[in-house]
C-alpha atoms as a PDB file:
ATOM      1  CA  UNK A   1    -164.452 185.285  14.412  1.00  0.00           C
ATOM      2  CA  UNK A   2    -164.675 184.366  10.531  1.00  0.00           C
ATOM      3  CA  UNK A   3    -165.712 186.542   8.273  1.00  0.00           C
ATOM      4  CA  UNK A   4    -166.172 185.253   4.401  1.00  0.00           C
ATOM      5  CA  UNK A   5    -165.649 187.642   1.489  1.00  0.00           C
ATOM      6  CA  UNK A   6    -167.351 185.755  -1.874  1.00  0.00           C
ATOM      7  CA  UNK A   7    -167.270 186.687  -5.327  1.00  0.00           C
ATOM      8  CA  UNK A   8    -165.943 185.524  -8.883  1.00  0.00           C
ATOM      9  CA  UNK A   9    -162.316 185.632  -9.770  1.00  0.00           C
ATOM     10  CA  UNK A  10    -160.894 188.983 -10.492  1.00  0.00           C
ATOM     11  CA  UNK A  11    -163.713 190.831  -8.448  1.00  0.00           C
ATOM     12  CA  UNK A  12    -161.150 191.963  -5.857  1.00  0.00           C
ATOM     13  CA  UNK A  13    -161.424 189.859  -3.042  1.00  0.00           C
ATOM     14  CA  UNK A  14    -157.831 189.291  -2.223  1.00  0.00           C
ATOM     15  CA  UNK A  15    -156.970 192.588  -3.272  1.00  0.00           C
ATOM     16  CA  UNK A  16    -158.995 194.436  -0.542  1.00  0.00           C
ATOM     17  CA  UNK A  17    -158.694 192.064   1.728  1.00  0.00           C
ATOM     18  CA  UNK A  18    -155.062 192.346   1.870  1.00  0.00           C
ATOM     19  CA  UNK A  19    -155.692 196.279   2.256  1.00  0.00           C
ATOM     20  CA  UNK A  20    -157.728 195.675   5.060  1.00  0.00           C
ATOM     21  CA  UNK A  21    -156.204 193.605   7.304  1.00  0.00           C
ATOM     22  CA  UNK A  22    -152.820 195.492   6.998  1.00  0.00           C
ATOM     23  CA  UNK A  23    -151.429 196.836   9.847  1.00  0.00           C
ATOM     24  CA  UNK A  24    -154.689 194.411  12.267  1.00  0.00           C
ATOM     25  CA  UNK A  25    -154.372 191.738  13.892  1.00  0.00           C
ATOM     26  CA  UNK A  26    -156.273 189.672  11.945  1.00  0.00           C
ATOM     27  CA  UNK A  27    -155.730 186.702   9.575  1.00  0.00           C
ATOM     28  CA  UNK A  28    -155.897 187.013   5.760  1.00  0.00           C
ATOM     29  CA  UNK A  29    -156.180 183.643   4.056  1.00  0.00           C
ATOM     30  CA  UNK A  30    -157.421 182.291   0.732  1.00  0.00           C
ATOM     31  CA  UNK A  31    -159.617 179.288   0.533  1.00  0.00           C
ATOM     32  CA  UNK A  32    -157.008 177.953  -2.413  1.00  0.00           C
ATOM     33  CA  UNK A  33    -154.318 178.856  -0.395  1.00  0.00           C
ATOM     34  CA  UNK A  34    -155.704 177.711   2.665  1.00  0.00           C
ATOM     35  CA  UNK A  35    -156.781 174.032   0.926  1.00  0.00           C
ATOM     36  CA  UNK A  36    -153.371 173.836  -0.435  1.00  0.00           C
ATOM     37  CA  UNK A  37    -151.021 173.793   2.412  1.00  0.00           C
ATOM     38  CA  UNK A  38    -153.657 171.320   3.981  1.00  0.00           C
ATOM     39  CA  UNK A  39    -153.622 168.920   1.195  1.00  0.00           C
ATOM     40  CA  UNK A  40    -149.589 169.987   0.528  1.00  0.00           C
ATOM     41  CA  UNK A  41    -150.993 170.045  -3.222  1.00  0.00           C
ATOM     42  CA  UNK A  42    -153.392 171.819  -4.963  1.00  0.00           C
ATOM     43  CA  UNK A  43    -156.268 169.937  -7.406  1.00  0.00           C
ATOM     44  CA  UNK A  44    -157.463 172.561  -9.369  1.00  0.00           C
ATOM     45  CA  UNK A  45    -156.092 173.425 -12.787  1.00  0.00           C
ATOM     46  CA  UNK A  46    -154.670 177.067 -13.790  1.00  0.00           C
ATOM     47  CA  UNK A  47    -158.024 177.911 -15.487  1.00  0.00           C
ATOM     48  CA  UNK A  48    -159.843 177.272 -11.908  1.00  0.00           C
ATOM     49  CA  UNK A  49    -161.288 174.184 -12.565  1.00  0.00           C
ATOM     50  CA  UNK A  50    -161.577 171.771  -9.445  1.00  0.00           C
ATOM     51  CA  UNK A  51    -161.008 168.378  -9.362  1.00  0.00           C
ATOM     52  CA  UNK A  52    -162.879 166.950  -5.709  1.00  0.00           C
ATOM     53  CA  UNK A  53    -164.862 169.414  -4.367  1.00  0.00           C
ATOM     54  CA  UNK A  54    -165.688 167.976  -1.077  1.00  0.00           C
ATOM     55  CA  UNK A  55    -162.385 166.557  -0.874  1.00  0.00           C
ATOM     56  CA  UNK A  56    -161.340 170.989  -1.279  1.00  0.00           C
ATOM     57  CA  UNK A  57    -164.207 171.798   1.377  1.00  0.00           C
ATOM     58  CA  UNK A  58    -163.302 169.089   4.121  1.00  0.00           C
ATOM     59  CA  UNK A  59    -159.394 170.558   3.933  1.00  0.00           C
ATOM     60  CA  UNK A  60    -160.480 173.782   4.373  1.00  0.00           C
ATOM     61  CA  UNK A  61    -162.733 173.032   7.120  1.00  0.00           C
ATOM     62  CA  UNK A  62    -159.801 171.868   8.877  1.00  0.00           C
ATOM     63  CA  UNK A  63    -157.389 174.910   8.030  1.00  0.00           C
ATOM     64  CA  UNK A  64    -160.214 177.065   9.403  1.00  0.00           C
ATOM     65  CA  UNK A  65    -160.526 175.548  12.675  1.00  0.00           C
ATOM     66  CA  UNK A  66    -157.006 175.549  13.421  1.00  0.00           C
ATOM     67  CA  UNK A  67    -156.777 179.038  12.957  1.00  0.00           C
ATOM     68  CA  UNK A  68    -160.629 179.551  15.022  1.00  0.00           C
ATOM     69  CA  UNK A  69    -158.713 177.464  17.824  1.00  0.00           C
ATOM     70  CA  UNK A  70    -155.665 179.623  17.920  1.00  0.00           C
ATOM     71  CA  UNK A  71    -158.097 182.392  19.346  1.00  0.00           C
ATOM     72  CA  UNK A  72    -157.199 184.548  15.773  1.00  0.00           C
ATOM     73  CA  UNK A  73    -159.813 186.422  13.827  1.00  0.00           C
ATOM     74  CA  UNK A  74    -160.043 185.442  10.231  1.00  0.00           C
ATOM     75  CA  UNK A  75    -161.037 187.174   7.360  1.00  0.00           C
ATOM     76  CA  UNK A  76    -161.376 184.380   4.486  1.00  0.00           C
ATOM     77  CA  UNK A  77    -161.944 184.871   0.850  1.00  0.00           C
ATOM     78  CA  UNK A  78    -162.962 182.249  -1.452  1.00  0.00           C
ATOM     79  CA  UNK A  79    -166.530 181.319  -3.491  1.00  0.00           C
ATOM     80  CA  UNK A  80    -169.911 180.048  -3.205  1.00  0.00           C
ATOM     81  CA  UNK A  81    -169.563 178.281  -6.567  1.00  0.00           C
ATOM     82  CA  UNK A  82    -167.153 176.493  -7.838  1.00  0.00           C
ATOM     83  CA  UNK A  83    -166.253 175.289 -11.764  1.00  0.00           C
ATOM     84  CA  UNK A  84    -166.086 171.371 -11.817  1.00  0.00           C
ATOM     85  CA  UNK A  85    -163.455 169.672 -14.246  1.00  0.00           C
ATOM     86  CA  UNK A  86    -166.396 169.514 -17.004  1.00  0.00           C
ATOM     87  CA  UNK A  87    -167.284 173.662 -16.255  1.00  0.00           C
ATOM     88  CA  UNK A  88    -169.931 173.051 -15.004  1.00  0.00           C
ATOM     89  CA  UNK A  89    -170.924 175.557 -11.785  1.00  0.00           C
ATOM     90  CA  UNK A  90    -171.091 173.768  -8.824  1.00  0.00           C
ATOM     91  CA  UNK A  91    -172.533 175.457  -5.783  1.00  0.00           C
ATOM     92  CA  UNK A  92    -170.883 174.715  -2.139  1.00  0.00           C
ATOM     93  CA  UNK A  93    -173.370 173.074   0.404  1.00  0.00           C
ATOM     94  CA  UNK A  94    -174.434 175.519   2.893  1.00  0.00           C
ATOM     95  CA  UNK A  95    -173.230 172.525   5.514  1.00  0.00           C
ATOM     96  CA  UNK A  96    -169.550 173.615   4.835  1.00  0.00           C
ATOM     97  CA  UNK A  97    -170.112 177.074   5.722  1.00  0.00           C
ATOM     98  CA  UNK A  98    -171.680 176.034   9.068  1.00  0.00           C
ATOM     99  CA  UNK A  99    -168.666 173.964   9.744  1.00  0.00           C
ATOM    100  CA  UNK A 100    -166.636 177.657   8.991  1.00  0.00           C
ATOM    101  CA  UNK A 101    -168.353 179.041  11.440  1.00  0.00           C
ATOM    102  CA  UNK A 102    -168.778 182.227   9.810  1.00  0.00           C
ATOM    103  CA  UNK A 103    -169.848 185.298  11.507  1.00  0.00           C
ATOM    104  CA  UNK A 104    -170.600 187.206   8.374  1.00  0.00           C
ATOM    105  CA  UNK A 105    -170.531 187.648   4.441  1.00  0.00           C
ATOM    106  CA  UNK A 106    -169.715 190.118   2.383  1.00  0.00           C
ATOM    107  CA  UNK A 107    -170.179 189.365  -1.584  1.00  0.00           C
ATOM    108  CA  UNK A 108    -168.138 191.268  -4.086  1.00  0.00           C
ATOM    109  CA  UNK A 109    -169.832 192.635  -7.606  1.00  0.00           C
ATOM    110  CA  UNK A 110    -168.417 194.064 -10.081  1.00  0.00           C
ATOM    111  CA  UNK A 111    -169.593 194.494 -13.628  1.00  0.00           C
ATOM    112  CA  UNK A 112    -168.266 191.592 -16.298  1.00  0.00           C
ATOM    113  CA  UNK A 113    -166.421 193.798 -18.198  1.00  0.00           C
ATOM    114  CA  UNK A 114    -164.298 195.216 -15.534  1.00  0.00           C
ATOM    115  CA  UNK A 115    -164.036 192.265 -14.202  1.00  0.00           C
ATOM    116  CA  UNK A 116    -162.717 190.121 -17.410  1.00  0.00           C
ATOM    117  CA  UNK A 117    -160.456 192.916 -17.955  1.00  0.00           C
ATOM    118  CA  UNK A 118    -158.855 192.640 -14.630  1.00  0.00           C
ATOM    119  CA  UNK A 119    -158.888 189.078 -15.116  1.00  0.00           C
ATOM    120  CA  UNK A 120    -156.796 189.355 -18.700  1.00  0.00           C
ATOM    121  CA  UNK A 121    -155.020 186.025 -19.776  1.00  0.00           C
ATOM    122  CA  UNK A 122    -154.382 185.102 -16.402  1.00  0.00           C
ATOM    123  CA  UNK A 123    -158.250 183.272 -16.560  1.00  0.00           C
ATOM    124  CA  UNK A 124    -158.893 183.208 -20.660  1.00  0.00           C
ATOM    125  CA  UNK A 125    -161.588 180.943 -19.815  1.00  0.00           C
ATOM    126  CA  UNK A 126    -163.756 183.375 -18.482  1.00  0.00           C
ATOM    127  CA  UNK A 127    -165.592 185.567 -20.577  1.00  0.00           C
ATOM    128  CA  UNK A 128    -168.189 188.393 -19.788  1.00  0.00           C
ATOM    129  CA  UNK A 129    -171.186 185.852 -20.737  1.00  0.00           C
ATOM    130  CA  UNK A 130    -169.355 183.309 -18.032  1.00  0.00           C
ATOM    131  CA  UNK A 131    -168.704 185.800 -15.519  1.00  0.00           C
ATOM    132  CA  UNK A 132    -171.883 187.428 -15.233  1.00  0.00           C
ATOM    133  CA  UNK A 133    -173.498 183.485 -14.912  1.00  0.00           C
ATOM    134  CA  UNK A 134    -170.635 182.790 -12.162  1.00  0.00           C
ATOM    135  CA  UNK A 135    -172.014 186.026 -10.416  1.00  0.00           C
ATOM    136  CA  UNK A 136    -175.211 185.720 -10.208  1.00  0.00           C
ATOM    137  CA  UNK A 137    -174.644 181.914  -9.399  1.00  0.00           C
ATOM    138  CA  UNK A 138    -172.613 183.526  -6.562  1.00  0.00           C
ATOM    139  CA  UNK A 139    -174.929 186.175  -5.604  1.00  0.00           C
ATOM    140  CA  UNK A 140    -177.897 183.432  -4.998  1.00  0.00           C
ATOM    141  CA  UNK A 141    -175.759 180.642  -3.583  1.00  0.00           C
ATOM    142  CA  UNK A 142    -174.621 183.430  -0.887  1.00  0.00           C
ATOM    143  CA  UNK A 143    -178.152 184.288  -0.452  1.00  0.00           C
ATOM    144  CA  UNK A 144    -179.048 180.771   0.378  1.00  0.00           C
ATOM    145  CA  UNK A 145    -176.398 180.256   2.948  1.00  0.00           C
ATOM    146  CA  UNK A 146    -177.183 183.648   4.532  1.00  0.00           C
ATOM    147  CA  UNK A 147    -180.778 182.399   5.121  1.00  0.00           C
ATOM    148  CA  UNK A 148    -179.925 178.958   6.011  1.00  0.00           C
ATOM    149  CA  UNK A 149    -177.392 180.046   8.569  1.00  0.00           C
ATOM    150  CA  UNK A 150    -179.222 182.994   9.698  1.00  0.00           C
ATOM    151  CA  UNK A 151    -175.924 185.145   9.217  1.00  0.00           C
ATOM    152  CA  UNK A 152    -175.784 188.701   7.693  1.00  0.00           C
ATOM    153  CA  UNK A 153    -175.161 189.621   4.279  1.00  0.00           C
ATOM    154  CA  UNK A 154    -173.190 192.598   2.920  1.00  0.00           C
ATOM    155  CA  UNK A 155    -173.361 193.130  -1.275  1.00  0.00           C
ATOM    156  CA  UNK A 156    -171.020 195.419  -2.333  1.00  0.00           C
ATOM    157  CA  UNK A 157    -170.990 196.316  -5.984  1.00  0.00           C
ATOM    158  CA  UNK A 158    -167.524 197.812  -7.875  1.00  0.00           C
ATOM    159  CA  UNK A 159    -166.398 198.394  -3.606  1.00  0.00           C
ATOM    160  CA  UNK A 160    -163.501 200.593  -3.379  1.00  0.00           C
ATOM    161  CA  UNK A 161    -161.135 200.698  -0.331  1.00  0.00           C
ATOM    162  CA  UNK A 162    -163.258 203.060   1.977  1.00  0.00           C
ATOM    163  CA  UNK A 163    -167.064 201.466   1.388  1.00  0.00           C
ATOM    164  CA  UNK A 164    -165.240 197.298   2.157  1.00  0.00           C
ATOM    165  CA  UNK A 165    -163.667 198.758   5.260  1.00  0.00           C
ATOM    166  CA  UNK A 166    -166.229 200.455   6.233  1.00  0.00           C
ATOM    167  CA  UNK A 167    -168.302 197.126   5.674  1.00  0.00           C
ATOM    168  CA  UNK A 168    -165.683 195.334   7.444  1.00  0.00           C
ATOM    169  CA  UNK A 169    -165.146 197.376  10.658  1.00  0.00           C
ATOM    170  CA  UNK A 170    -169.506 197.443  10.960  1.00  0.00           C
ATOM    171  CA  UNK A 171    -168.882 193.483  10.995  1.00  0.00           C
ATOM    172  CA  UNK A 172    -165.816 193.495  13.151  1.00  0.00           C
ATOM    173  CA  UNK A 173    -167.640 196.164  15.784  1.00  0.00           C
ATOM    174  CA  UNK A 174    -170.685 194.479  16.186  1.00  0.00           C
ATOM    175  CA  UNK A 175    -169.257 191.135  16.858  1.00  0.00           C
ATOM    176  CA  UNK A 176    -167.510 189.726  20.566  1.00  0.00           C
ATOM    177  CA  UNK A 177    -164.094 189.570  20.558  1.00  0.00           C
END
């Protein structure tokens, strides 16, 4: 079981994530982290901008089914759209996230301002103009996938520890083990 938690950088993803999966049995990966140990190097520069997309989506395809095949559940965070070495948004095929497999989404929101605070020099790129346009290019690449792939979609907006478990254990319960 793979379940994908979206959303820009600094929205919390990671974060909650972690939280969650504490004390489970259940995987917690990045998509960075997870492309990096497959391509033993990362391509993307320190203000998030990534060099070969597909290149990126093919490793992580990869990652993820090792992890499907070892019979572990996954919860994997990562995006929908991704900042090309020019900045320009790029939005992921909804192909790759039918190779995932995914089971579910859930989308993180959070205001710009909260988020580009949380987000402080370590992303100085990203400012509220460019995170609310990364968000809502998020928010209706997600939507795309979910309809292509027939696979639900959970929105959460500024979630806090109790409303993304709650999320996640509805996904978790519902789904065979």
């Amino acid at each position: 079981m793979v379940i994908f938690v979206a959303g820009v950088h600094g929205v919390g993803k990671t974060y909650l994530s972690d939280k969650y999966v504490a004390g489970k049995n259940i995987i917690h990966a990045t998509a960075s982290t997870l492309i990096r140990e497959e391509l033993l190097v990362a391509n993307w520069t320190k203000n998030k901008l990534v060099g070969d997309i597909d290149k990126n989506q093919t490793a992580l395809i990869k990652a993820v089914e090792k992890i499907h095949a070892s019979g572990r559940e996954l919860l994997l965070d990562g995006h929908f759209v991704l900042k090309d070495f020019e900045g320009k948004l790029q939005p992921i095929d909804p192909e790759i996230f039918s190779a995932l497999n995914l089971n579910g989404i859930v989308l993180l929101e959070d205001s710009p301002e909260i988020v580009q605070k949380r987000l402080g020099d370590r992303d100085a790129n990203f400012l509220v103009e460019n995170i609310a346009t990364f968000s809502a290019a998020e928010k209706k690449q997600a939507e795309l996938v979910c309809r292509a792939l027939n696979i639900r979609l959970e929105v959460l907006f500024a979630p806090t520890e109790i409303s993304f478990t709650k999320v996640m254990d509805s996904f978790f319960d519902e789904l065979p083990n």
